[in-house]
PDB file of N, CA and C in Angstrom:
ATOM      1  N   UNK A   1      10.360 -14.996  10.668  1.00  0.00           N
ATOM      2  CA  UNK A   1       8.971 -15.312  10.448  1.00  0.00           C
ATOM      3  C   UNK A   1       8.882 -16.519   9.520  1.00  0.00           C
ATOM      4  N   UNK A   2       8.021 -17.548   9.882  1.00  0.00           N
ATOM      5  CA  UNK A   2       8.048 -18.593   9.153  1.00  0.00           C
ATOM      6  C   UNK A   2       6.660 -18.974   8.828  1.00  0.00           C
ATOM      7  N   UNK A   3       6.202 -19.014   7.198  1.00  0.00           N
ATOM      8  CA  UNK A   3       4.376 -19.666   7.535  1.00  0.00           C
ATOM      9  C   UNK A   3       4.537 -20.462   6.605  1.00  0.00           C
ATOM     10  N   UNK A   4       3.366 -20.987   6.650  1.00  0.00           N
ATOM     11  CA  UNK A   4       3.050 -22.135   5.519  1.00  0.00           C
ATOM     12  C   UNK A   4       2.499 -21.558   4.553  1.00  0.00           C
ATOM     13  N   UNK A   5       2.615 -22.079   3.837  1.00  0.00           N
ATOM     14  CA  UNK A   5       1.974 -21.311   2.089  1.00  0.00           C
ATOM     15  C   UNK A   5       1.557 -22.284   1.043  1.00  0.00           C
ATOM     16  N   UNK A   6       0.204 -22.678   0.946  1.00  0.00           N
ATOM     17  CA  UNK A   6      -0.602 -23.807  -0.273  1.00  0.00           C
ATOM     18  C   UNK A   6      -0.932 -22.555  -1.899  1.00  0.00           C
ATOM     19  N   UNK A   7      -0.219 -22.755  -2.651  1.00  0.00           N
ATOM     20  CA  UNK A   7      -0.416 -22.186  -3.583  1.00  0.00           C
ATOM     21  C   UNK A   7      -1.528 -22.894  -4.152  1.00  0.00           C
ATOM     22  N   UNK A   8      -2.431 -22.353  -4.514  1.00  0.00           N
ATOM     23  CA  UNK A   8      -3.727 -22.814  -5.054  1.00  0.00           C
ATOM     24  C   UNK A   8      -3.885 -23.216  -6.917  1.00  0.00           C
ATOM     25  N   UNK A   9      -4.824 -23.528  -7.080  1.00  0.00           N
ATOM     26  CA  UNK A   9      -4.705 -23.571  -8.634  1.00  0.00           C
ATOM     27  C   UNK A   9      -4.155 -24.722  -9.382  1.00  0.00           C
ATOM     28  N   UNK A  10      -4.198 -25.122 -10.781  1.00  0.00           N
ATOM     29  CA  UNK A  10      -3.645 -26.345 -11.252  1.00  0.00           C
ATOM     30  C   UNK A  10      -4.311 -27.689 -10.905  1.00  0.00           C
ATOM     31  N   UNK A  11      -3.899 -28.948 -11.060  1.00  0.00           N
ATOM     32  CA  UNK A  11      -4.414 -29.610 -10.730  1.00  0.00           C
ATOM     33  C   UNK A  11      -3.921 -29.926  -9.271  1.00  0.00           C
ATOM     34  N   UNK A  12      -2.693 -30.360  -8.700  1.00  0.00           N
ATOM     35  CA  UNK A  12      -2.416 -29.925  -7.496  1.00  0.00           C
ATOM     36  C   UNK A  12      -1.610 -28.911  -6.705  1.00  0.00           C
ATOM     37  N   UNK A  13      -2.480 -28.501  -5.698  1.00  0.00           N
ATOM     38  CA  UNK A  13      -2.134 -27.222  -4.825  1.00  0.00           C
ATOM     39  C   UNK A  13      -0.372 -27.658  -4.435  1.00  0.00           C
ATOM     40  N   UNK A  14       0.298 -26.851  -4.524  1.00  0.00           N
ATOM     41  CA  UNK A  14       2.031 -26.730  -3.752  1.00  0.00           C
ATOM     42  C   UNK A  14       2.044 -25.991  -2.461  1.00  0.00           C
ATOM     43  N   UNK A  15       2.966 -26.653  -2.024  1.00  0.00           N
ATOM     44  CA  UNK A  15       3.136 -26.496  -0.507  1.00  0.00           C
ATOM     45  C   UNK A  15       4.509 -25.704   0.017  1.00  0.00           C
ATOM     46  N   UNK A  16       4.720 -24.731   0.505  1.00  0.00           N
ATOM     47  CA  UNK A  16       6.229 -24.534   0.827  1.00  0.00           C
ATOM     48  C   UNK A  16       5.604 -23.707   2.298  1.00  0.00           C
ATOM     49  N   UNK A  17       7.081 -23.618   2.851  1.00  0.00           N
ATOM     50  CA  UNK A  17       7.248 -23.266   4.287  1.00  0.00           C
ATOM     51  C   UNK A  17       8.119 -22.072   3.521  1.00  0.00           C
ATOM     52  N   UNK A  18       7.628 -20.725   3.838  1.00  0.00           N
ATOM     53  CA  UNK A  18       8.773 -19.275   3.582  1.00  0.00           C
ATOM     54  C   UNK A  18       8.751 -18.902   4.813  1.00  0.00           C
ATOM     55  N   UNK A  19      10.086 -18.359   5.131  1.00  0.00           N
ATOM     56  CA  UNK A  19      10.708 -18.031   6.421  1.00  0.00           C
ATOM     57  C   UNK A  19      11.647 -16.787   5.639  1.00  0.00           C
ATOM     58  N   UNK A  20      11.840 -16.084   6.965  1.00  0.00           N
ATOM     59  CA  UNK A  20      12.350 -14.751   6.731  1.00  0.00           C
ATOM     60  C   UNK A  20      11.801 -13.645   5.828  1.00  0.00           C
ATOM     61  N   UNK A  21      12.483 -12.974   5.032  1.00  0.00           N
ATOM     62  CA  UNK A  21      11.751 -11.520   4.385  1.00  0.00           C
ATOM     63  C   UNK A  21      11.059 -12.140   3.110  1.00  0.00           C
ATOM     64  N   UNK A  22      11.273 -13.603   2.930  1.00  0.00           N
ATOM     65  CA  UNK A  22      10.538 -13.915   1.702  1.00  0.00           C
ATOM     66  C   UNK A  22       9.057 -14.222   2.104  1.00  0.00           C
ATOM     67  N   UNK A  23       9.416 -14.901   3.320  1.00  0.00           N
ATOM     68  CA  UNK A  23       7.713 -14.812   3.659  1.00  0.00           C
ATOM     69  C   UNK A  23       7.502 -13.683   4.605  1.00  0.00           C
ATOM     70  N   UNK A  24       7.905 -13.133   5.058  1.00  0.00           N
ATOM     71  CA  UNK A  24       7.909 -11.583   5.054  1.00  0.00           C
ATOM     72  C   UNK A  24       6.593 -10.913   3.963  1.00  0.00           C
ATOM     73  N   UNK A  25       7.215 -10.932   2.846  1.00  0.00           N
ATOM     74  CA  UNK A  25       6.893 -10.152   1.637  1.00  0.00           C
ATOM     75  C   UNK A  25       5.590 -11.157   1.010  1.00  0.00           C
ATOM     76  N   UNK A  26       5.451 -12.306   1.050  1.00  0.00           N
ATOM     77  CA  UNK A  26       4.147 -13.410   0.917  1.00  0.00           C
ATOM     78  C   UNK A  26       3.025 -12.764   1.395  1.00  0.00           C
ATOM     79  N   UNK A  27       3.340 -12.444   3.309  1.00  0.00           N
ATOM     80  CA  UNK A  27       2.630 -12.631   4.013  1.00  0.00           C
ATOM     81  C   UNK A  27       1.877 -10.986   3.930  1.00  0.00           C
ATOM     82  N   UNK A  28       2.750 -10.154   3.305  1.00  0.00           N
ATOM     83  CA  UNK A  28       2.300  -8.508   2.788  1.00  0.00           C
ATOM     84  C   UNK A  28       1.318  -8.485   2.134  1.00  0.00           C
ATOM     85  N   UNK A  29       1.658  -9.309   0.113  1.00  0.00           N
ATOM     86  CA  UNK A  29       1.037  -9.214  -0.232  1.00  0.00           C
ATOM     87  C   UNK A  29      -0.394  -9.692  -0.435  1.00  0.00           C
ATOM     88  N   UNK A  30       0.079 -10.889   0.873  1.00  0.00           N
ATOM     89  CA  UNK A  30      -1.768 -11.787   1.014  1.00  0.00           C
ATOM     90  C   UNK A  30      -2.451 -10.784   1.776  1.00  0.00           C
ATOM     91  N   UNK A  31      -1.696  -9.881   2.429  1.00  0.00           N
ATOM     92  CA  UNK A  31      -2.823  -8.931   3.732  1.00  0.00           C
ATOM     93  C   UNK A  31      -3.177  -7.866   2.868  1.00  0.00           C
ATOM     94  N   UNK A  32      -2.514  -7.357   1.810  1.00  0.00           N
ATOM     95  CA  UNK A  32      -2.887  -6.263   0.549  1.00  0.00           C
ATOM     96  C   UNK A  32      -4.185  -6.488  -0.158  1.00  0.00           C
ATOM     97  N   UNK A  33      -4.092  -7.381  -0.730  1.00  0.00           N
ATOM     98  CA  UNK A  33      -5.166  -7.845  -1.410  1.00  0.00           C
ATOM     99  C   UNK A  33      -4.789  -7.106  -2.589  1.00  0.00           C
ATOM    100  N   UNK A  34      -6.194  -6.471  -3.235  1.00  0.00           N
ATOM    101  CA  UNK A  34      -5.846  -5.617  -4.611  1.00  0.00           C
ATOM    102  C   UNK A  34      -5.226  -4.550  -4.461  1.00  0.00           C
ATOM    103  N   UNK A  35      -4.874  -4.341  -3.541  1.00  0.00           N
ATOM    104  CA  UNK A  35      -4.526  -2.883  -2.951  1.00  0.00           C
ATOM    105  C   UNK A  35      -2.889  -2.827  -3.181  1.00  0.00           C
ATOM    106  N   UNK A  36      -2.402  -4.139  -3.211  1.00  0.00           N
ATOM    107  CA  UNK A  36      -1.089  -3.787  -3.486  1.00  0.00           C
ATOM    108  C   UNK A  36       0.178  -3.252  -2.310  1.00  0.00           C
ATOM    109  N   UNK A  37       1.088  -3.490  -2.770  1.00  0.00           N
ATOM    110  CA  UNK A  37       2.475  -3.262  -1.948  1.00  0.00           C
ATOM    111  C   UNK A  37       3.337  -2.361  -2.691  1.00  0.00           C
ATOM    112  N   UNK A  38       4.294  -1.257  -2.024  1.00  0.00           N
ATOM    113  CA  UNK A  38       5.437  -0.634  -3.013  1.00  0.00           C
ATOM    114  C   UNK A  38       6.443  -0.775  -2.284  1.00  0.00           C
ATOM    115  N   UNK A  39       7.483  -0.569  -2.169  1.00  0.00           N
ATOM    116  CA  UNK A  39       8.881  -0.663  -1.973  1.00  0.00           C
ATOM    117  C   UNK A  39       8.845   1.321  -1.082  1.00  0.00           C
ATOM    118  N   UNK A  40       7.962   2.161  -1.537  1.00  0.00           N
ATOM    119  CA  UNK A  40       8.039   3.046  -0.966  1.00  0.00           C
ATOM    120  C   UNK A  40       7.429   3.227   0.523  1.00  0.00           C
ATOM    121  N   UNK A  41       6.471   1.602   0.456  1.00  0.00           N
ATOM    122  CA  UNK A  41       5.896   1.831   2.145  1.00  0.00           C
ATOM    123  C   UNK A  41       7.176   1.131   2.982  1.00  0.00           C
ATOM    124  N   UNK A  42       7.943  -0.260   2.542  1.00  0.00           N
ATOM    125  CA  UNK A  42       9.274  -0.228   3.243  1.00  0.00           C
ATOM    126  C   UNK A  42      10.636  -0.556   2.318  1.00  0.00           C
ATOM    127  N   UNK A  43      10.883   0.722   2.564  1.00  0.00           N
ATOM    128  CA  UNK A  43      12.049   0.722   1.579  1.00  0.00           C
ATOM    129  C   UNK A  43      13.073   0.026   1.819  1.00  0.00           C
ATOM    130  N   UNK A  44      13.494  -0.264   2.997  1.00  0.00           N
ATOM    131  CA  UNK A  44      14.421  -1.234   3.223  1.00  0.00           C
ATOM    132  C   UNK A  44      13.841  -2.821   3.089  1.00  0.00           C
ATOM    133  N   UNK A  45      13.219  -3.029   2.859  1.00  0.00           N
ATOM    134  CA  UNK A  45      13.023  -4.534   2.237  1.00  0.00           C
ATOM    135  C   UNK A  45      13.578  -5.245   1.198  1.00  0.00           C
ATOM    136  N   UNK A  46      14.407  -4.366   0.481  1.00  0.00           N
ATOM    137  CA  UNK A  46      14.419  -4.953  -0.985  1.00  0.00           C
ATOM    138  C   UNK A  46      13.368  -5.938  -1.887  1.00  0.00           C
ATOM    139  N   UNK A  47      12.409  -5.337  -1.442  1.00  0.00           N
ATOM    140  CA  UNK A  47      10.950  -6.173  -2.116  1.00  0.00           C
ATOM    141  C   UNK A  47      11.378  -7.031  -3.359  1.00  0.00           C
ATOM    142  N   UNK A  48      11.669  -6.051  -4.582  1.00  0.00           N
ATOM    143  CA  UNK A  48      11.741  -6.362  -6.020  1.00  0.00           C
ATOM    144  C   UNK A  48      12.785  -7.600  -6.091  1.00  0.00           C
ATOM    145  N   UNK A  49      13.649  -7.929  -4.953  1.00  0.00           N
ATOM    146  CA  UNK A  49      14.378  -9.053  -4.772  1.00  0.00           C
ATOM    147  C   UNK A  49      13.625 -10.585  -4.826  1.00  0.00           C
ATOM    148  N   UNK A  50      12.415 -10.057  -3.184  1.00  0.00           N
ATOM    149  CA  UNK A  50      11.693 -11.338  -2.871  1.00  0.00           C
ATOM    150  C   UNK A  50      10.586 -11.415  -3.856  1.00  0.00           C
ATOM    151  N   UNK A  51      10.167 -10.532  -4.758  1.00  0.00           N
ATOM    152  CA  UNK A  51       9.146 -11.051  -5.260  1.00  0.00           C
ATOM    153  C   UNK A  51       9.958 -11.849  -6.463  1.00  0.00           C
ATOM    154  N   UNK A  52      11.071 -11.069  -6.896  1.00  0.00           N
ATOM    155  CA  UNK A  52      11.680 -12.016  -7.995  1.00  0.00           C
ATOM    156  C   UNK A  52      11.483 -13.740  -7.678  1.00  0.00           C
ATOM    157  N   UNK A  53      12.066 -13.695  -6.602  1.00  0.00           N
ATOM    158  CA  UNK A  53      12.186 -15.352  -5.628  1.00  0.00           C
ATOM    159  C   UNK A  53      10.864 -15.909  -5.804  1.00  0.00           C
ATOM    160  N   UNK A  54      10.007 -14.996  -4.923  1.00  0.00           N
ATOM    161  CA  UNK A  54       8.587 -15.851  -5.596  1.00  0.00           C
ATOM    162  C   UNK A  54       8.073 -16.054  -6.555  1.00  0.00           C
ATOM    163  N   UNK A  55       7.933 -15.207  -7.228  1.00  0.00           N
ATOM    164  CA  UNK A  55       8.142 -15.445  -9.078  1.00  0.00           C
ATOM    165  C   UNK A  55       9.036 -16.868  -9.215  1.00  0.00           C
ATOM    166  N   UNK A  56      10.005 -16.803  -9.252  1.00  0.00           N
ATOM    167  CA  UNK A  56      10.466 -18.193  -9.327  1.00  0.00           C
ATOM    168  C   UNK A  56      10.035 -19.391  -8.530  1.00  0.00           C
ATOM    169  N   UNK A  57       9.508 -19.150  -7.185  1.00  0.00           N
ATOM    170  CA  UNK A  57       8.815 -20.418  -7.305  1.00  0.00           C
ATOM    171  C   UNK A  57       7.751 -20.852  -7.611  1.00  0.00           C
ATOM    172  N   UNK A  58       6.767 -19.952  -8.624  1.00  0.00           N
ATOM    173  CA  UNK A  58       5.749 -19.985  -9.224  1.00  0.00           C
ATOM    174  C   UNK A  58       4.543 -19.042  -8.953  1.00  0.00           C
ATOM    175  N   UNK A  59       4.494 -18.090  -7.890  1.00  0.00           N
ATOM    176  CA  UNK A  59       3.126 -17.149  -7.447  1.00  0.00           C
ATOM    177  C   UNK A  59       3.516 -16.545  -8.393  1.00  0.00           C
ATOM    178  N   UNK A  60       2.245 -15.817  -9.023  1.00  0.00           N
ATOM    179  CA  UNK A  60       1.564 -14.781 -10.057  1.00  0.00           C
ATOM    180  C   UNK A  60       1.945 -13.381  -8.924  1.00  0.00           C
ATOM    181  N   UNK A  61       2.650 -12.644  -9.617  1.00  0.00           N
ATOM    182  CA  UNK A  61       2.598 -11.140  -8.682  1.00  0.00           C
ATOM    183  C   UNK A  61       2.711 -10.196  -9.892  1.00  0.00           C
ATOM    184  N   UNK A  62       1.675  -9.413 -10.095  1.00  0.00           N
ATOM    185  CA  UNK A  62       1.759  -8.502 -10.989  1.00  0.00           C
ATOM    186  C   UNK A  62       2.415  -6.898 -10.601  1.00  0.00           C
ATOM    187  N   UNK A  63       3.298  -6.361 -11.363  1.00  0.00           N
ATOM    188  CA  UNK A  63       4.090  -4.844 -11.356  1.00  0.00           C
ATOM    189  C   UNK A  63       3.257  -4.176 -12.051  1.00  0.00           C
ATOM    190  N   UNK A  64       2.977  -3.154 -11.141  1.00  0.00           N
ATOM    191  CA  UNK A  64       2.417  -1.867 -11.873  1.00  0.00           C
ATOM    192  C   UNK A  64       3.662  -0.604 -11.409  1.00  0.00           C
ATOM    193  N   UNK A  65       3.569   0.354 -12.532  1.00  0.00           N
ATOM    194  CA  UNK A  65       4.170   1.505 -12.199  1.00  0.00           C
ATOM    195  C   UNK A  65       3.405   2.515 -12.373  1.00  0.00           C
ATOM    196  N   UNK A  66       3.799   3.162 -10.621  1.00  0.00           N
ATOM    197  CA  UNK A  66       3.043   4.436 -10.038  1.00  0.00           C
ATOM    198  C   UNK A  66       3.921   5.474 -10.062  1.00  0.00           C
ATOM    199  N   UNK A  67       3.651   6.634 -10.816  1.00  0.00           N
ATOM    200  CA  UNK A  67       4.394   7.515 -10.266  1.00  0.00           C
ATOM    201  C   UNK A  67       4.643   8.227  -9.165  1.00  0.00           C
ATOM    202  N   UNK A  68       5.317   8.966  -8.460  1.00  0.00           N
ATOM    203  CA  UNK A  68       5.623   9.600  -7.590  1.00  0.00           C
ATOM    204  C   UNK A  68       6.218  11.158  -7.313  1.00  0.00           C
ATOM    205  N   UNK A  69       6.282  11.688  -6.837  1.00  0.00           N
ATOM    206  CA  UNK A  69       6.448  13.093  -6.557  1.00  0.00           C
ATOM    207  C   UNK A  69       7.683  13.262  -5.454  1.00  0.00           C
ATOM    208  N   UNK A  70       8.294  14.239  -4.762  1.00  0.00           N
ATOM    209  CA  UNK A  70       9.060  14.649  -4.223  1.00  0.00           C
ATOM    210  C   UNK A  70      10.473  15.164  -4.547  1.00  0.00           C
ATOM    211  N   UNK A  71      11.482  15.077  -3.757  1.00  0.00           N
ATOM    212  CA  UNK A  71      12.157  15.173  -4.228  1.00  0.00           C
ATOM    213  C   UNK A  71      13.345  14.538  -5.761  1.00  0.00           C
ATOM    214  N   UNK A  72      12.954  13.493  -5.472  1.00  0.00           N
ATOM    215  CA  UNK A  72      13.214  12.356  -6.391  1.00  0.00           C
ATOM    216  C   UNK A  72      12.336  12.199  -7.080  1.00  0.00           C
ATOM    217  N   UNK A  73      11.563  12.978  -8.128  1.00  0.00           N
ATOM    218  CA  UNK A  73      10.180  12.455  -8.850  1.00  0.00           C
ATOM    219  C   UNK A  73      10.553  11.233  -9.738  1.00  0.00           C
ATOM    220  N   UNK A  74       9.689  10.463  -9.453  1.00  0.00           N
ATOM    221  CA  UNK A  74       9.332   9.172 -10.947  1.00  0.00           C
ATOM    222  C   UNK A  74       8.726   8.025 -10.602  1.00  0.00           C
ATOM    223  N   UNK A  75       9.069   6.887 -10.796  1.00  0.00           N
ATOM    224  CA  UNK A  75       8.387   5.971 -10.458  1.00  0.00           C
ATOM    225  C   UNK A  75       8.690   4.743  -9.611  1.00  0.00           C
ATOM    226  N   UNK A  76       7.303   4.404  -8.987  1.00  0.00           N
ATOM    227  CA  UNK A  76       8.028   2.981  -8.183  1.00  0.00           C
ATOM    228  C   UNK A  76       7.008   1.876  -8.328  1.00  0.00           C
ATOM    229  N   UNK A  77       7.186   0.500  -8.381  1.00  0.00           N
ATOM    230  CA  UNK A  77       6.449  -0.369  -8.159  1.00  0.00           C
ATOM    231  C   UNK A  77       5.346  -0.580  -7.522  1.00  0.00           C
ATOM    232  N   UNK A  78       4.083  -1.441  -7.998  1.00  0.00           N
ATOM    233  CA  UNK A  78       3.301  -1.262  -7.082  1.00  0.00           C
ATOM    234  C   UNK A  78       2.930  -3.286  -7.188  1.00  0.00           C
ATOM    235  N   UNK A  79       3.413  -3.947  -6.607  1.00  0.00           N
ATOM    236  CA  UNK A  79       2.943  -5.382  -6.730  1.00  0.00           C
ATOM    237  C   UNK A  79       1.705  -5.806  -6.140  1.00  0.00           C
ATOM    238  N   UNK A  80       0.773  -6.621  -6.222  1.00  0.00           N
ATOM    239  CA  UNK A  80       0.001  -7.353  -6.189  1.00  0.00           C
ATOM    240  C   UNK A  80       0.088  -8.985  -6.345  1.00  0.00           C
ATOM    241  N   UNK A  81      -0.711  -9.285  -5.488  1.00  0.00           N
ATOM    242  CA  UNK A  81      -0.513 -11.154  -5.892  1.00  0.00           C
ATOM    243  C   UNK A  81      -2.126 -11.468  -6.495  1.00  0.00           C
ATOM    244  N   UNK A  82      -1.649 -12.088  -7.640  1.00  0.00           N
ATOM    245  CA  UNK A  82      -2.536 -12.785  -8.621  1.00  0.00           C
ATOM    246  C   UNK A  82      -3.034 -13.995  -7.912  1.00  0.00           C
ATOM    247  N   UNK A  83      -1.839 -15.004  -7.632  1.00  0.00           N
ATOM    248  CA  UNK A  83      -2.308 -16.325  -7.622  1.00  0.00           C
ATOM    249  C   UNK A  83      -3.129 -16.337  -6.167  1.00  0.00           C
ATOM    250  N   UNK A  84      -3.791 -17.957  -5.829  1.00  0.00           N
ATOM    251  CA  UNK A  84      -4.072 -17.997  -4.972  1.00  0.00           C
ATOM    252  C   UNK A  84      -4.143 -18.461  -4.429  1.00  0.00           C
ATOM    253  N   UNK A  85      -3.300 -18.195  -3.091  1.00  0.00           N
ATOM    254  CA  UNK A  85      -2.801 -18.992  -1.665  1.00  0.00           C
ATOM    255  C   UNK A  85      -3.936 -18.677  -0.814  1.00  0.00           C
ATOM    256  N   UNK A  86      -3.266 -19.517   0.484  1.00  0.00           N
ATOM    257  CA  UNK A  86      -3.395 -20.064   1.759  1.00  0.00           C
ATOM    258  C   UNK A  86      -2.384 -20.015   2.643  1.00  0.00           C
ATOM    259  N   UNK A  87      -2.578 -18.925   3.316  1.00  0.00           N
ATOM    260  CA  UNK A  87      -1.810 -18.718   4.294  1.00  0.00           C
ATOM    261  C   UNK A  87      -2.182 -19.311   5.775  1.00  0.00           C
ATOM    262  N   UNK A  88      -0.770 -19.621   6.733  1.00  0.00           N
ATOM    263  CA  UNK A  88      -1.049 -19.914   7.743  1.00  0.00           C
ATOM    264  C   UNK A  88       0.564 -19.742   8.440  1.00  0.00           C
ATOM    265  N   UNK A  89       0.562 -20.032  10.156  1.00  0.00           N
ATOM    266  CA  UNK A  89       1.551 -19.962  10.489  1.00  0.00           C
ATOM    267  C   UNK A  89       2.272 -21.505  10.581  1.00  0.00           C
ATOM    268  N   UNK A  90       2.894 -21.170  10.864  1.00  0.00           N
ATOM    269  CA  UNK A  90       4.383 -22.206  10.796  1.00  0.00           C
ATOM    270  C   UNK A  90       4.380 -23.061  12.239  1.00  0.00           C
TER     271      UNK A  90
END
């Protein structure tokens, strides 16, 4: 999966092309909204990886911790994106 991505904000907007699970995980948390993403809706993503990545290339993604229940009780991530993009396809 490949899209375009205008990070908004500042005096000028940045531009990158994410392809694969990084824009994968972009393209999640722009369809979330406040609602947020966890690692428990796909656990095989290694989310906490790609958001690190985006974090480094500058998007705002805020961690909350939710607890959880089951067998494994405790907690898991719940991310959100702060900043604000523009999404599109590639």
């Amino acid at each position: 999966m490949n899209i375009n991505v205008t990070l908004l904000g500042g005096d000028c907007p940045r531009r990158f092309i994410l392809s694969g699970r990084i824009g994968q995980t972009l393209h999640r948390l722009h369809l979330a909204g406040k609602k947020g993403i966890t690692p428990l809706e796909s656990p095989a993503l290694r989310l906490a990886a790609h958001v690190h990545s985006l974090r480094k290339m500058g998007f705002i993604i805020e961690t909350e911790r939710e607890p959880h229940g089951g067998a494994y009780p405790g907690y898991h991530a719940l991310y959100t994106l702060v900043s604000g993009v523009s999404v599109g396809a590639a």
